[in-house]
Protein backbone atom coordinates (compact mmCIF):
# COMPACT_ATOMS: atom_id res chain seq x y z
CA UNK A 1 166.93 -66.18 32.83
CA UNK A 2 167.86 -65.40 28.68
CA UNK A 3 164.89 -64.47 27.25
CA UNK A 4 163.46 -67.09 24.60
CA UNK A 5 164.54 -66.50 20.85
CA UNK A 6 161.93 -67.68 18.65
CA UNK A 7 162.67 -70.09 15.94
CA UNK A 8 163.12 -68.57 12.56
CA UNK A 9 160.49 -69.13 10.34
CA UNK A 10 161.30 -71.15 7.35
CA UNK A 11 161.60 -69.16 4.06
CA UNK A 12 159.29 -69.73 1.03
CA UNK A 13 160.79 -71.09 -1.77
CA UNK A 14 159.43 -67.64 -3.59
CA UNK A 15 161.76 -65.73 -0.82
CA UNK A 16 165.04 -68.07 -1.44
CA UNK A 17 164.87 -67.66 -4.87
CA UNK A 18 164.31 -63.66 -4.50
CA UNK A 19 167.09 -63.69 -2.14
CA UNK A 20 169.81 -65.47 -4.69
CA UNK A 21 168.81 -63.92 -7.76
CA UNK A 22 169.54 -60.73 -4.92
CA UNK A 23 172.95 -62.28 -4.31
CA UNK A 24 173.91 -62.95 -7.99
CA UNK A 25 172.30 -59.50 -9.57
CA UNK A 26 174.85 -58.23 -6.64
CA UNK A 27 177.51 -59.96 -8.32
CA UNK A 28 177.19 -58.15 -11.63
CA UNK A 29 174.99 -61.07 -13.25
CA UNK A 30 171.60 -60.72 -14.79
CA UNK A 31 168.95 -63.30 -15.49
CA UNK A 32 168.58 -64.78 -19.49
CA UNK A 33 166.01 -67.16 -20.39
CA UNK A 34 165.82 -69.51 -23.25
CA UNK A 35 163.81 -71.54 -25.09
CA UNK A 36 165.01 -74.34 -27.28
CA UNK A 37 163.29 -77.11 -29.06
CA UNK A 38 161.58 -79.98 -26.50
CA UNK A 39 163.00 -83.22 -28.41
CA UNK A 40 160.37 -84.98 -26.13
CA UNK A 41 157.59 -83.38 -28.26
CA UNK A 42 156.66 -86.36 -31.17
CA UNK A 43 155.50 -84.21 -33.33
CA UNK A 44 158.62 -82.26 -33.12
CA UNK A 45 160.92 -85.61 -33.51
CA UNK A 46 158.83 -86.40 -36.83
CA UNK A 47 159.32 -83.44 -38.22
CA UNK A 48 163.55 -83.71 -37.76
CA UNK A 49 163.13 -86.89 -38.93
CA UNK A 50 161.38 -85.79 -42.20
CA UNK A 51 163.99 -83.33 -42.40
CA UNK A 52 166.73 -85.29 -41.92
CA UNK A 53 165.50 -87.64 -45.03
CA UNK A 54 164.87 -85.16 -47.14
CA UNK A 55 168.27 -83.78 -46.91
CA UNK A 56 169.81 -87.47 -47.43
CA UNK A 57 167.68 -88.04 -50.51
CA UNK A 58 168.74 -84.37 -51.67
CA UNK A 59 171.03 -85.10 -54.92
CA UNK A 60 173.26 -82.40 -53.99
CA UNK A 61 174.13 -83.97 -50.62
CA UNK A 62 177.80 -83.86 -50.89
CA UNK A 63 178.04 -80.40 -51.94
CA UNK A 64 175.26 -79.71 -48.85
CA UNK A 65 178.12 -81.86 -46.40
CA UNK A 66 180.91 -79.80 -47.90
CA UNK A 67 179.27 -76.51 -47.08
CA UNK A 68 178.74 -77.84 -43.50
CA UNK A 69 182.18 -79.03 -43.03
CA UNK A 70 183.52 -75.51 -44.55
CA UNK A 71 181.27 -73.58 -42.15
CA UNK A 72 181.68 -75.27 -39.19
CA UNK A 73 184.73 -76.40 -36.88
CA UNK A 74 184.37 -79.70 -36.19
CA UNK A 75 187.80 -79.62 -34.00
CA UNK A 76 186.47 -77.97 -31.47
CA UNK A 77 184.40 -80.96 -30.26
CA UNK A 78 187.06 -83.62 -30.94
């Protein structure tokens, strides 16, 4: 008679995610973390909107639009 094989036990989630970053770090990759602005935050949101009207009321707006345009490639997300 074969002698029983027990069942694996199921991995943590802890010891899948140790295993890939494993895998990827073995791949040459490293982990980056970043943070960027939570547009879900309402205090946040208010204070881009204030922004944003403040720039439209500036009286140089055209000149601030030209500098934009200038600096920035708008091709490459047409």
């Amino acid at each position: 008679m074969a002698p029983r094989v027990k069942p694996a036990r199921p991995k943590t989630a802890q010891e899948r995610m140790n295993a890939r970053r494993k895998r990827l770090r073995a791949q040459g990759l490293r982990p980056v973390q970043y943070w960027v602005p939570d547009l879900r935050n309402p205090r946040l949101r208010a204070a881009i909107r204030k922004e944003a009207a403040l720039l439209a009321r500036h009286p140089d707006n055209a000149a601030i639009d030209d500098w934009i345009d200038a600096a920035y490639d708008w091709r490459e997300w047409t």
